[in-house]
C-alpha atoms as a PDB file:
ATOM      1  CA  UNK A   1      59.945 -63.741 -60.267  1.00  0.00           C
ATOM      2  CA  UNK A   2      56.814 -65.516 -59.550  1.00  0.00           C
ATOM      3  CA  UNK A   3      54.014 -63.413 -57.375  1.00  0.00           C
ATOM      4  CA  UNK A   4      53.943 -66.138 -54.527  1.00  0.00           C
ATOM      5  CA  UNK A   5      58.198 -65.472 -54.186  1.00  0.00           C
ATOM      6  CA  UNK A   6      57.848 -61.738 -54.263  1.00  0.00           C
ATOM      7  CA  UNK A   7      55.273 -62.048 -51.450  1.00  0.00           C
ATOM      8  CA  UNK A   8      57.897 -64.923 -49.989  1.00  0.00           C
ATOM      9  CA  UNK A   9      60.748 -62.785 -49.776  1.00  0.00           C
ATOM     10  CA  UNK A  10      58.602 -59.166 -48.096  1.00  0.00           C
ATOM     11  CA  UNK A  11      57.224 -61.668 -45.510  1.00  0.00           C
ATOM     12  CA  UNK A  12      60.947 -62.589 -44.837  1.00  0.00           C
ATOM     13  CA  UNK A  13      62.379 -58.995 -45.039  1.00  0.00           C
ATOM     14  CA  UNK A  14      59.468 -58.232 -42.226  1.00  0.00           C
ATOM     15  CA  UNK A  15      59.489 -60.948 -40.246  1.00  0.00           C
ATOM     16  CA  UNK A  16      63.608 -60.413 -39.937  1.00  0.00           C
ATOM     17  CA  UNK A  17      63.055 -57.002 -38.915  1.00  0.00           C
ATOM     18  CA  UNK A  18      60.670 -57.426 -36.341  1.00  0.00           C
ATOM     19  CA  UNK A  19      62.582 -60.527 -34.556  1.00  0.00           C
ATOM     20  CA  UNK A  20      65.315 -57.925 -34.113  1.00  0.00           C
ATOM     21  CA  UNK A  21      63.597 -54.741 -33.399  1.00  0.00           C
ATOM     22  CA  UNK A  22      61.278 -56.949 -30.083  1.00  0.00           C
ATOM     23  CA  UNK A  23      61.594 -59.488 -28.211  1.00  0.00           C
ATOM     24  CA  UNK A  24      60.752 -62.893 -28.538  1.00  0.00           C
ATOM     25  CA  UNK A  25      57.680 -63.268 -26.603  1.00  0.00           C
ATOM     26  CA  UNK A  26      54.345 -63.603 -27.653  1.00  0.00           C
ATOM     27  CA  UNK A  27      52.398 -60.563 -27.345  1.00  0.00           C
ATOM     28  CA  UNK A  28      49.421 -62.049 -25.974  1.00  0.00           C
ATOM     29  CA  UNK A  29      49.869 -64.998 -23.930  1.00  0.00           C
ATOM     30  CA  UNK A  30      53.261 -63.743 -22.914  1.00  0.00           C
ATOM     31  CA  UNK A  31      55.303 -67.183 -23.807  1.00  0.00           C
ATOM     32  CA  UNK A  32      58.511 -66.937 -24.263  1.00  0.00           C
ATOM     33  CA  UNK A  33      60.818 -68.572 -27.382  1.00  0.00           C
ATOM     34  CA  UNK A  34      64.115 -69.014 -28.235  1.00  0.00           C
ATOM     35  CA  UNK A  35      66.075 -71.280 -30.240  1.00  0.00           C
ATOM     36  CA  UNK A  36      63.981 -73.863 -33.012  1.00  0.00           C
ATOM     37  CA  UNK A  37      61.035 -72.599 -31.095  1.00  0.00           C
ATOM     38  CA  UNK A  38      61.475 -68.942 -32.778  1.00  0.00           C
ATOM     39  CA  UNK A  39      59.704 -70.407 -35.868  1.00  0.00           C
ATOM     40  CA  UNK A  40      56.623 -70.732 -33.635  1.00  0.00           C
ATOM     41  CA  UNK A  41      56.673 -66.896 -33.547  1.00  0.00           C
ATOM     42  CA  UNK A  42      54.453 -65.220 -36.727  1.00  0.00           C
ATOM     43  CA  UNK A  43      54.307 -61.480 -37.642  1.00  0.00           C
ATOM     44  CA  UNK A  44      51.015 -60.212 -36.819  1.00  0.00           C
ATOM     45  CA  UNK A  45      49.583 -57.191 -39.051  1.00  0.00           C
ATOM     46  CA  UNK A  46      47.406 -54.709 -36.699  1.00  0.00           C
ATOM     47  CA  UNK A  47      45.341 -53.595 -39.158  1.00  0.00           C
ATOM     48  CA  UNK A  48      45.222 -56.703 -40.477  1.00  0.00           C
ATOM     49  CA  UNK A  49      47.101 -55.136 -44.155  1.00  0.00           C
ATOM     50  CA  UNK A  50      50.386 -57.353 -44.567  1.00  0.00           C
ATOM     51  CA  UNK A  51      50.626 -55.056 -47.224  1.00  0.00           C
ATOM     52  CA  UNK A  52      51.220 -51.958 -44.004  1.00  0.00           C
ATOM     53  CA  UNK A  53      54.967 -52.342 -43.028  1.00  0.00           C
ATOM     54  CA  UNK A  54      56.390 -49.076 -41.955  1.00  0.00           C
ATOM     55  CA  UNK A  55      59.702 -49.192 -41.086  1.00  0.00           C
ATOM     56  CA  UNK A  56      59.704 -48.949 -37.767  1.00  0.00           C
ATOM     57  CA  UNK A  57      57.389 -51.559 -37.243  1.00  0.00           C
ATOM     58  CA  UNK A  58      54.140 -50.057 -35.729  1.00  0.00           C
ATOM     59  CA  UNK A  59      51.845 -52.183 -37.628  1.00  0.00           C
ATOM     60  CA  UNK A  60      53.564 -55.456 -36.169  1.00  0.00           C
ATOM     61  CA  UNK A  61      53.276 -57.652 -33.168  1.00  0.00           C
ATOM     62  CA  UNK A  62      54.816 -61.109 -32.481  1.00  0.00           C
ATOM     63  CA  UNK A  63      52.301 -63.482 -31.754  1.00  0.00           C
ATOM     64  CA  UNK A  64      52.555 -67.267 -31.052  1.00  0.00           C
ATOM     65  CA  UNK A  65      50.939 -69.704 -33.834  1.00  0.00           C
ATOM     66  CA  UNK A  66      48.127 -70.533 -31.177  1.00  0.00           C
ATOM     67  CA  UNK A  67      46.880 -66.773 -30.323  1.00  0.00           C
ATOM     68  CA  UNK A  68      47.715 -65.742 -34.084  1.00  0.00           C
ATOM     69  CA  UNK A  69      45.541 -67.970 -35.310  1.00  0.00           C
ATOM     70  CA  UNK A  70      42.885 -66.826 -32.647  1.00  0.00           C
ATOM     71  CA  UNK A  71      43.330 -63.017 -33.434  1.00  0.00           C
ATOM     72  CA  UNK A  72      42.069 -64.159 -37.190  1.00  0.00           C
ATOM     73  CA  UNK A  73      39.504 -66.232 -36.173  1.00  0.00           C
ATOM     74  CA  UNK A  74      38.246 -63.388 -33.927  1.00  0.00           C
ATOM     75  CA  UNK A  75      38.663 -60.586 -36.589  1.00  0.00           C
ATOM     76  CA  UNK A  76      37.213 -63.058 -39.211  1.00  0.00           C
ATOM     77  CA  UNK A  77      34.167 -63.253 -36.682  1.00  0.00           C
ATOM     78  CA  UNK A  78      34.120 -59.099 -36.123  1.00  0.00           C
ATOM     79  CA  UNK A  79      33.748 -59.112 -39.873  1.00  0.00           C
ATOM     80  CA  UNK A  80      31.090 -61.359 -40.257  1.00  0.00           C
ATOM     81  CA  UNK A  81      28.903 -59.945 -37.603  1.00  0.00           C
ATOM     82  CA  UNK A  82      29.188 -56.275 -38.195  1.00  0.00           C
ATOM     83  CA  UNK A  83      26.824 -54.087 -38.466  1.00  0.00           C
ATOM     84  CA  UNK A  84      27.574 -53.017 -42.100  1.00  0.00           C
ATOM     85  CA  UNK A  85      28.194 -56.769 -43.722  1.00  0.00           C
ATOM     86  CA  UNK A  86      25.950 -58.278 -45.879  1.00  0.00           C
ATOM     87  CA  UNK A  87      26.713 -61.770 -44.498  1.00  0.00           C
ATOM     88  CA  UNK A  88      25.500 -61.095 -41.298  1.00  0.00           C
ATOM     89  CA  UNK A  89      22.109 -63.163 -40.488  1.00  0.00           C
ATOM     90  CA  UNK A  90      19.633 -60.373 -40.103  1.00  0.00           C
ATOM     91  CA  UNK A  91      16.809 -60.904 -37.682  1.00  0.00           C
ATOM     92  CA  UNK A  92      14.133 -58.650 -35.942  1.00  0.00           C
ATOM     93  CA  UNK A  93      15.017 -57.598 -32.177  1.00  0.00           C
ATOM     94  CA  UNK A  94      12.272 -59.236 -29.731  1.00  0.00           C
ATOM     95  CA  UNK A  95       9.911 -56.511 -28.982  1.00  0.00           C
ATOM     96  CA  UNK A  96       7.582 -58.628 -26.431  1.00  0.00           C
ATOM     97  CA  UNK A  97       8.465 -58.668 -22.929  1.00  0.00           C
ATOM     98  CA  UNK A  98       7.929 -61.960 -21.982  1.00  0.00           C
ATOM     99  CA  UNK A  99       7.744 -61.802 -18.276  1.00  0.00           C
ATOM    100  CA  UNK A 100       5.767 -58.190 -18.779  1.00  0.00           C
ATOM    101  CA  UNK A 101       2.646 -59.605 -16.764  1.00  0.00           C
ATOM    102  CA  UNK A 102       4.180 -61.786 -13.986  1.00  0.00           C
ATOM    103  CA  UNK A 103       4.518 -58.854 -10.837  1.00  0.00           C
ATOM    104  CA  UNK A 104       0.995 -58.627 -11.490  1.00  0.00           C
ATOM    105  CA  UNK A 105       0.371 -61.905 -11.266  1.00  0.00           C
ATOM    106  CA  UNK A 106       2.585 -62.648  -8.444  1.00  0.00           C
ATOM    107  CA  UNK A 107       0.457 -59.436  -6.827  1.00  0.00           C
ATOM    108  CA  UNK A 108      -2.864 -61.459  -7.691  1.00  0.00           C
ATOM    109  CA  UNK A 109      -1.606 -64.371  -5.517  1.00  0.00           C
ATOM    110  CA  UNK A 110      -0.398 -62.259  -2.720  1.00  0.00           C
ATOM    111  CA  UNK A 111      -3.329 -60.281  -2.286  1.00  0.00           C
ATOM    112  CA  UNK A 112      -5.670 -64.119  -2.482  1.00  0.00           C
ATOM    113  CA  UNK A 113      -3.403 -65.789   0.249  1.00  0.00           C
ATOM    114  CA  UNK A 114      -3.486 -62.682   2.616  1.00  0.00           C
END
């Protein structure tokens, strides 16, 4: 048996036990699915470990295609710009205050026109 099967078949055993253990609706948007449209349904790890399945499904969510893919992208983003990565950009935080001088300006005019 092949790694990619053995990884195959847990996704299957998982994915049959949480179509029966909640319903079919996605737990973000809130769509619901029944029928063909049950495919459209994916498995979604909360931590993010598909390697986390505890039996009673606590690590699991259904979530449509659309807002599964956007819960990556998001994380994938979350991981990027973290404090502790080493991918994020690092730049200096501005220090100037660019509109520092303008009340006194602004007082300057006042005080000319009055």
């Amino acid at each position: 048996m092949s790694k990619h099967s053995s990884a195959d078949s847990r996704e299957q055993g998982y994915r049959e036990k949480a179509l029966k253990m909640y319903p079919w609706v996605c737990g973000r948007c809130a769509r619901e699915f029944s029928g063909k449209r049950v495919s459209e349904l994916t498995v979604h790890h909360r931590d993010h470990n598909h390697d986390n399945n505890p039996e009673d499904g606590s690590n699991w969510e259904l979530l449509c295609l659309y807002c599964h893919d956007n819960e990556h992208a998001r994380y994938t983003d979350q991981q990027y710009f973290s404090e502790s990565s080493t991918a994020t950009p690092k730049t200096q935080k501005a220090t100037h205050k660019g509109l520092a001088g303008l009340g006194a300006l602004l007082g300057k005019t006042e005080d000319k026109e009055a």
